[in-house]
C-alpha atoms as a PDB file:
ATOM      1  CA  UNK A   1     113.127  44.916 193.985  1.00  0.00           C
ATOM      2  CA  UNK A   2     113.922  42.132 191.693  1.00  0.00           C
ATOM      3  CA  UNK A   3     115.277  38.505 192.917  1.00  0.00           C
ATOM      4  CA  UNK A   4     119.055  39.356 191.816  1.00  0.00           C
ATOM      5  CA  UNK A   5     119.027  42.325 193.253  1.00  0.00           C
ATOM      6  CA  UNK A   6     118.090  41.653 196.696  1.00  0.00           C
ATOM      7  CA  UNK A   7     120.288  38.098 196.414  1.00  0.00           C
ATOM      8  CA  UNK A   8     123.353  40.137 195.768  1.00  0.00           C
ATOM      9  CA  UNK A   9     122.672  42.927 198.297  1.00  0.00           C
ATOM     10  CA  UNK A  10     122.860  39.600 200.922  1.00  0.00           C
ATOM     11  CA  UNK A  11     125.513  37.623 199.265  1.00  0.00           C
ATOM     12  CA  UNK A  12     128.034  40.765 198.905  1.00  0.00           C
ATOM     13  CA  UNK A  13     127.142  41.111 202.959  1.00  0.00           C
ATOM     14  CA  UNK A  14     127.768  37.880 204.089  1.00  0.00           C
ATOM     15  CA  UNK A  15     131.001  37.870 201.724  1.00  0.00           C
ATOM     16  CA  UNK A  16     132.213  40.824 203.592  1.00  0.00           C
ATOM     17  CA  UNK A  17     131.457  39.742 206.938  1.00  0.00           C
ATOM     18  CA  UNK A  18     132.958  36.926 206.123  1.00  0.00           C
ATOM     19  CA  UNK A  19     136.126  38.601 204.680  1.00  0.00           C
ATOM     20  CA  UNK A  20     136.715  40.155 207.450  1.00  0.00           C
ATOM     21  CA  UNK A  21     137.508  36.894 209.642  1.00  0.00           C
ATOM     22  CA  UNK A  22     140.033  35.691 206.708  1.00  0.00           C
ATOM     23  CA  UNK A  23     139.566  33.255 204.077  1.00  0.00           C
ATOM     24  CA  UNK A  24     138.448  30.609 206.351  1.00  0.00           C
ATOM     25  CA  UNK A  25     135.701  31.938 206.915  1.00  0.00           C
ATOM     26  CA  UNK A  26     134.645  32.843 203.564  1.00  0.00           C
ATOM     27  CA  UNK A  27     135.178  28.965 202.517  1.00  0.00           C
ATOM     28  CA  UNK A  28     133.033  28.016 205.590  1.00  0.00           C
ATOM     29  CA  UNK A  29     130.242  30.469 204.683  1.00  0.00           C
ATOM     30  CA  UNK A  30     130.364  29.198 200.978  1.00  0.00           C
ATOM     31  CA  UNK A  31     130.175  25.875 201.543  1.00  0.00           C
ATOM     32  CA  UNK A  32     126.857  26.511 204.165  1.00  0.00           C
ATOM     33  CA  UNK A  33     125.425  28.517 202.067  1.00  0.00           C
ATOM     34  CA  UNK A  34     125.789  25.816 198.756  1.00  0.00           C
ATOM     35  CA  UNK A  35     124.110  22.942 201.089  1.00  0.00           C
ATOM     36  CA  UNK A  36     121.500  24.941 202.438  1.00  0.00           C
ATOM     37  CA  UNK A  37     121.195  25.803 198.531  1.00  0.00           C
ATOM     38  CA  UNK A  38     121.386  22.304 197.602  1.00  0.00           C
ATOM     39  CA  UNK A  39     118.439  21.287 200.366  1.00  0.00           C
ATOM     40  CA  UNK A  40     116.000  23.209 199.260  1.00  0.00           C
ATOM     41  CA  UNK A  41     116.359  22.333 195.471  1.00  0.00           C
ATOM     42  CA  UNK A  42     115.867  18.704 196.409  1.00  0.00           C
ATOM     43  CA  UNK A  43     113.004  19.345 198.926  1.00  0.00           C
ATOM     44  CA  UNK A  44     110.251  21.513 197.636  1.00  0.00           C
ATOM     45  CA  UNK A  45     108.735  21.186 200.847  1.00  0.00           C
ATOM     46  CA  UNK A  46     111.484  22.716 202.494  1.00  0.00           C
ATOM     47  CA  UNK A  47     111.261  25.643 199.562  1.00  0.00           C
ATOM     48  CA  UNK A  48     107.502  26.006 200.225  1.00  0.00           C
ATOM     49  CA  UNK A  49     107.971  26.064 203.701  1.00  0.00           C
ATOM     50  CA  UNK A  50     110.520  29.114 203.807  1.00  0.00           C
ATOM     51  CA  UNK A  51     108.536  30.939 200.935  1.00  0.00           C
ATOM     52  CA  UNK A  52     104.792  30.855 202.634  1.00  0.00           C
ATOM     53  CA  UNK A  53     103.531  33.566 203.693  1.00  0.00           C
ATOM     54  CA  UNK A  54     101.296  31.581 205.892  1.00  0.00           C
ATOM     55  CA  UNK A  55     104.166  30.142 208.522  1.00  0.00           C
ATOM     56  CA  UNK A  56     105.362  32.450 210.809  1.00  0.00           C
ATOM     57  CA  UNK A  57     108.826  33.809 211.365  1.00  0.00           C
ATOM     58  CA  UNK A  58     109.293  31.962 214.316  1.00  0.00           C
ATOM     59  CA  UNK A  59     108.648  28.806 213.141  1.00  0.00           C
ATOM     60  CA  UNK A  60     111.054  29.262 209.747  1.00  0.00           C
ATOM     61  CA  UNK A  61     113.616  30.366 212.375  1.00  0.00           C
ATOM     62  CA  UNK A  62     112.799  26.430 214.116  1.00  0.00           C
ATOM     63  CA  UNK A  63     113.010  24.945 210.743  1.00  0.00           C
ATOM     64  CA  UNK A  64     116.939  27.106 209.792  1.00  0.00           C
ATOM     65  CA  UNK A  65     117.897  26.588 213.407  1.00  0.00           C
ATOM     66  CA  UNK A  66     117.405  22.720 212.400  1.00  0.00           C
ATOM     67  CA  UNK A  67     119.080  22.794 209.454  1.00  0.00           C
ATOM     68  CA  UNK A  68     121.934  24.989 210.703  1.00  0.00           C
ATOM     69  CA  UNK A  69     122.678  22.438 213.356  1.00  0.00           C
ATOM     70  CA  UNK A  70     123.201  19.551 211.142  1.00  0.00           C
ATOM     71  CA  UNK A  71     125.317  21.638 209.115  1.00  0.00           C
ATOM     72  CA  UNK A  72     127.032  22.503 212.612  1.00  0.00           C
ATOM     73  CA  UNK A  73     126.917  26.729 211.020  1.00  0.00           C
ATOM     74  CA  UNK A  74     129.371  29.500 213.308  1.00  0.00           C
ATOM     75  CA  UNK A  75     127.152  32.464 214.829  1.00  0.00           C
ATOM     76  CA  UNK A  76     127.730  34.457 212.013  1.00  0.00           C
ATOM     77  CA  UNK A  77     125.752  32.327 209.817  1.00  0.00           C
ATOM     78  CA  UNK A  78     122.793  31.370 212.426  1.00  0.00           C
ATOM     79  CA  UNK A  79     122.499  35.171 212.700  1.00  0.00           C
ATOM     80  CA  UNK A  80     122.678  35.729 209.028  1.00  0.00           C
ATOM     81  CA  UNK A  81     119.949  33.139 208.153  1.00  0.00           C
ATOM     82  CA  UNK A  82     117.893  33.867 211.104  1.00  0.00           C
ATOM     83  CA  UNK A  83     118.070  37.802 209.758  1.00  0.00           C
ATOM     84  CA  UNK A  84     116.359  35.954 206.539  1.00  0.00           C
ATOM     85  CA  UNK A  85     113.679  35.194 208.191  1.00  0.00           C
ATOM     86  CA  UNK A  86     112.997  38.449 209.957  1.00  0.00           C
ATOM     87  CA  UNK A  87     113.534  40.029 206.989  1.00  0.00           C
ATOM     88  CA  UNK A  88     111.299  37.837 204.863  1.00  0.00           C
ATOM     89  CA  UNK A  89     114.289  37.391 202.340  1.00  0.00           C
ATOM     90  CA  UNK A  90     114.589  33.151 203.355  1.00  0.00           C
ATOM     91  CA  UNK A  91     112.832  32.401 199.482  1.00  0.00           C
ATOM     92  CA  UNK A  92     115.778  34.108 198.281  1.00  0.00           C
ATOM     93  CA  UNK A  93     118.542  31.551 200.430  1.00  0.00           C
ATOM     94  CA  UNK A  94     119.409  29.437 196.622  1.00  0.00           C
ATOM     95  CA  UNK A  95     119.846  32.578 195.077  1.00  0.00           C
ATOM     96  CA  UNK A  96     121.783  34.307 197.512  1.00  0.00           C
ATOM     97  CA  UNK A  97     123.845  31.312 197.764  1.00  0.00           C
ATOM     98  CA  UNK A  98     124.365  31.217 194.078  1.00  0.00           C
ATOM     99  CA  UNK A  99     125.944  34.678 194.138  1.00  0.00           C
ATOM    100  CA  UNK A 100     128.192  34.215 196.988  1.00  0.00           C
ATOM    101  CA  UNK A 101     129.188  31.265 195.298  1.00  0.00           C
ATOM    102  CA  UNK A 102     130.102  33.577 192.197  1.00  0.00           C
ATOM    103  CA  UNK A 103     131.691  35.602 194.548  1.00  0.00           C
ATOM    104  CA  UNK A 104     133.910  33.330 196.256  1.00  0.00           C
ATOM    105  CA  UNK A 105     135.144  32.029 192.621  1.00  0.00           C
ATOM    106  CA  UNK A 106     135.862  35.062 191.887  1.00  0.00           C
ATOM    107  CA  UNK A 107     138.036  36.084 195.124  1.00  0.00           C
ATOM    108  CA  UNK A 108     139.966  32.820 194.972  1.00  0.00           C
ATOM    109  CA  UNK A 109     140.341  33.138 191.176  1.00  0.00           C
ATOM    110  CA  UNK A 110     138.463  29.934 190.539  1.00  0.00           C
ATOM    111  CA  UNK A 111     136.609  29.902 186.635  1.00  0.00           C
ATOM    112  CA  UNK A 112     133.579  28.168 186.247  1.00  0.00           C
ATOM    113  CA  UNK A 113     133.035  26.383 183.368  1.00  0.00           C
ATOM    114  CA  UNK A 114     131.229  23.643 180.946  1.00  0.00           C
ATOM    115  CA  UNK A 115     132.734  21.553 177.940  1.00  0.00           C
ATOM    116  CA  UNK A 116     130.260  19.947 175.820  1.00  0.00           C
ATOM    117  CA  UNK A 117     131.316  17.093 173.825  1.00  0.00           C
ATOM    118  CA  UNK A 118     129.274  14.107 171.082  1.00  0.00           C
ATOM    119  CA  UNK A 119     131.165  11.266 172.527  1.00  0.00           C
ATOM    120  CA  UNK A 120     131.810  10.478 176.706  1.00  0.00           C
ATOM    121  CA  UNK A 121     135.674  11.570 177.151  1.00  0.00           C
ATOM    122  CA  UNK A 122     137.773   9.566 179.431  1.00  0.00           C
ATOM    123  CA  UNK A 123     138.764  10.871 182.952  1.00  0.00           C
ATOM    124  CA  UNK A 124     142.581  10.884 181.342  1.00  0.00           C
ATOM    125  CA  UNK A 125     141.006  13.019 178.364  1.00  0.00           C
ATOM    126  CA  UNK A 126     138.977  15.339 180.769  1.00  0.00           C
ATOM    127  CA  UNK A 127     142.357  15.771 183.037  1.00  0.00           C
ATOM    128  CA  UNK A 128     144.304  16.449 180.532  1.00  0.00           C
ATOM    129  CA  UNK A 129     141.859  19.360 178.678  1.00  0.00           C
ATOM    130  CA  UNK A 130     141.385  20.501 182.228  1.00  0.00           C
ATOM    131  CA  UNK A 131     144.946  21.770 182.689  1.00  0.00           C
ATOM    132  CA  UNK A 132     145.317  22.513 178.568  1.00  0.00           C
ATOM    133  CA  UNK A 133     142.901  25.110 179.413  1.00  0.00           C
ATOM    134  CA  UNK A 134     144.480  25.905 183.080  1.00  0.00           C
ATOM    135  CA  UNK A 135     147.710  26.469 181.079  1.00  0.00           C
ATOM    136  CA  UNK A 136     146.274  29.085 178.655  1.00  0.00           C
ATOM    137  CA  UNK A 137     143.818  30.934 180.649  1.00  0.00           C
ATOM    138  CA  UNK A 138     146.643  30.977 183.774  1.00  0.00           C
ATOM    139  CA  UNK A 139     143.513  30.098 186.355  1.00  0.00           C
ATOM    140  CA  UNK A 140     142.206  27.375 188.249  1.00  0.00           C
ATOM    141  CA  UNK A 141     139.416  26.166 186.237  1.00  0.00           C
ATOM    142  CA  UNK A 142     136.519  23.994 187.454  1.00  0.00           C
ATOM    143  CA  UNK A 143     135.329  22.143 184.307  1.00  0.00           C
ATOM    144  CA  UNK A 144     131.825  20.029 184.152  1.00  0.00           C
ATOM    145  CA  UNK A 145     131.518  17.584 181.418  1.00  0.00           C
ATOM    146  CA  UNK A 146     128.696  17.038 179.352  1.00  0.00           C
ATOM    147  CA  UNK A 147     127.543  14.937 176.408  1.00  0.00           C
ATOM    148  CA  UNK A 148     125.746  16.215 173.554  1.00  0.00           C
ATOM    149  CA  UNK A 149     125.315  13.946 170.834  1.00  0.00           C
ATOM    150  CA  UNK A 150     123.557  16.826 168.627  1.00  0.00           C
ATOM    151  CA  UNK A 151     127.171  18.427 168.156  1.00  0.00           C
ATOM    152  CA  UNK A 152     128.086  15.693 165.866  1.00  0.00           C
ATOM    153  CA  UNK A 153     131.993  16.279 167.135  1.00  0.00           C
ATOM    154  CA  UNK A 154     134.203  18.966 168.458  1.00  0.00           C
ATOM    155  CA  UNK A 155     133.449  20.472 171.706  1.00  0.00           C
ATOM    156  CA  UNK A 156     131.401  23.502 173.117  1.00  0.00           C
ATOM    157  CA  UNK A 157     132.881  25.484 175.710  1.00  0.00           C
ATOM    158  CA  UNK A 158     131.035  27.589 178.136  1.00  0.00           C
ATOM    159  CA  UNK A 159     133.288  29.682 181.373  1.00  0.00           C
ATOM    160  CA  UNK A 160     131.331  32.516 182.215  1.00  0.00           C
ATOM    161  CA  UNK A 161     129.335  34.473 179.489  1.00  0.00           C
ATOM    162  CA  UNK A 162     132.181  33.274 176.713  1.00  0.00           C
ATOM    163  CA  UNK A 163     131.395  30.520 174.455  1.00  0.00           C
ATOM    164  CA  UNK A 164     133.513  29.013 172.301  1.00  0.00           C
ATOM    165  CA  UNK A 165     131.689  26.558 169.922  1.00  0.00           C
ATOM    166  CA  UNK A 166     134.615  24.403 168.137  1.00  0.00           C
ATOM    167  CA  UNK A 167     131.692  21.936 167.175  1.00  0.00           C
ATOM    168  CA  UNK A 168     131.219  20.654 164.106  1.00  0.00           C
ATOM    169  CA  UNK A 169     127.519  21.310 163.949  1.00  0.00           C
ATOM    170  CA  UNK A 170     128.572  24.669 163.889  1.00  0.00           C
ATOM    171  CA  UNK A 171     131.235  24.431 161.159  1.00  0.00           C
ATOM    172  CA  UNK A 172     128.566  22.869 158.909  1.00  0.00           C
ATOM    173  CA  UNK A 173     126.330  25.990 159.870  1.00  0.00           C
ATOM    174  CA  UNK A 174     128.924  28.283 159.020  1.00  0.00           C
ATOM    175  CA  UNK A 175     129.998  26.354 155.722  1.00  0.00           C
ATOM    176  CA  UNK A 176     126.341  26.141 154.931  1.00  0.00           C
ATOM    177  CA  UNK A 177     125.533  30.350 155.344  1.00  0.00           C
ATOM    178  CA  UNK A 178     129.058  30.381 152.710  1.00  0.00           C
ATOM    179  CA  UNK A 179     127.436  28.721 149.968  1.00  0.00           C
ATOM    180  CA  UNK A 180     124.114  30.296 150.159  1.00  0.00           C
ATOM    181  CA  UNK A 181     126.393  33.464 150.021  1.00  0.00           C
ATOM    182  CA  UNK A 182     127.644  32.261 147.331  1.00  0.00           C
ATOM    183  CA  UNK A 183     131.231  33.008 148.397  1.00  0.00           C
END
């Protein structure tokens, strides 16, 4: 089985677990399973410790039951971490949280996305192309900014697998395939 699929066969069962007990729930879940993500990306030791073959269950269970208690988890996620580890699925926990995290936009009707800009754009700039784009797509949007001096001007805009390049790198691209055209 590849990673995805065995991340989104645990991710669509914790979501509906955690459906069942209301929205809540599903928040509380989502926003375990995004730290837990978040600690192993910034400790590989913590990644290399839930991956190795060599440490036994019970002592990954120590390590989650740890973790889970500073993140003060409900039952259903102790059980659902500590099923991981039985399971041998616990190197999968940052993509599995990844996916519910998907999931949960996608249930509250939340769109991820990323505008790319040349030039740094004031938070009164980013607030107000934040609901521009709110207004027109009719969602919430969560919007990251970046900087991208390569772009020359315009922005790029990435939500999901649609891009939408308004730079003017790629104007010049375009204008450039017209004359070699010769249109």
């Amino acid at each position: 089985m590849t990673d995805t699929v065995v991340a989104r066969r645990y991710a669509n069962a914790i979501f509906a677990l955690g459906r069942k007990e209301g929205d809540d729930a599903l928040t509380r879940h989502g926003d375990c399973l995004a730290t837990l993500g978040e600690m192993i990306a910034v400790a590989p030791g913590l990644d290399m410790t839930l991956k190795s073959p060599v440490i036994s269950v019970d002592e990954k269970k120590a390590v989650m039951g740890k973790l889970l208690d500073k993140l003060k988890a409900d039952r259903i996620m102790r059980n659902f971490c500590f099923l991981l580890a039985d399971k041998e699925r616990l190197a999968f926990l940052r993509e599995i949280a990844n996916w519910y995290g998907k999931l949960l936009d996608e249930a509250k009707g939340v769109i991820r996305g990323r505008l790319t800009t040349a030039v740094k754009l004031s938070a009164a700039k980013q607030a107000e192309l934040k609901a521009a784009l709110q207004e027109k797509s009719g969602a919430d949007i969560e919007l990251t900014f970046a900087v991208d001096k390569d772009i020359l001007g315009g922005m790029v805009l990435n939500m999901g697998d649609r891009v939408l390049d308004a730079s003017l790198r790629a104007q010049l691209g375009i204008l450039r395939e017209t004359f070699k055209r010769g249109e």
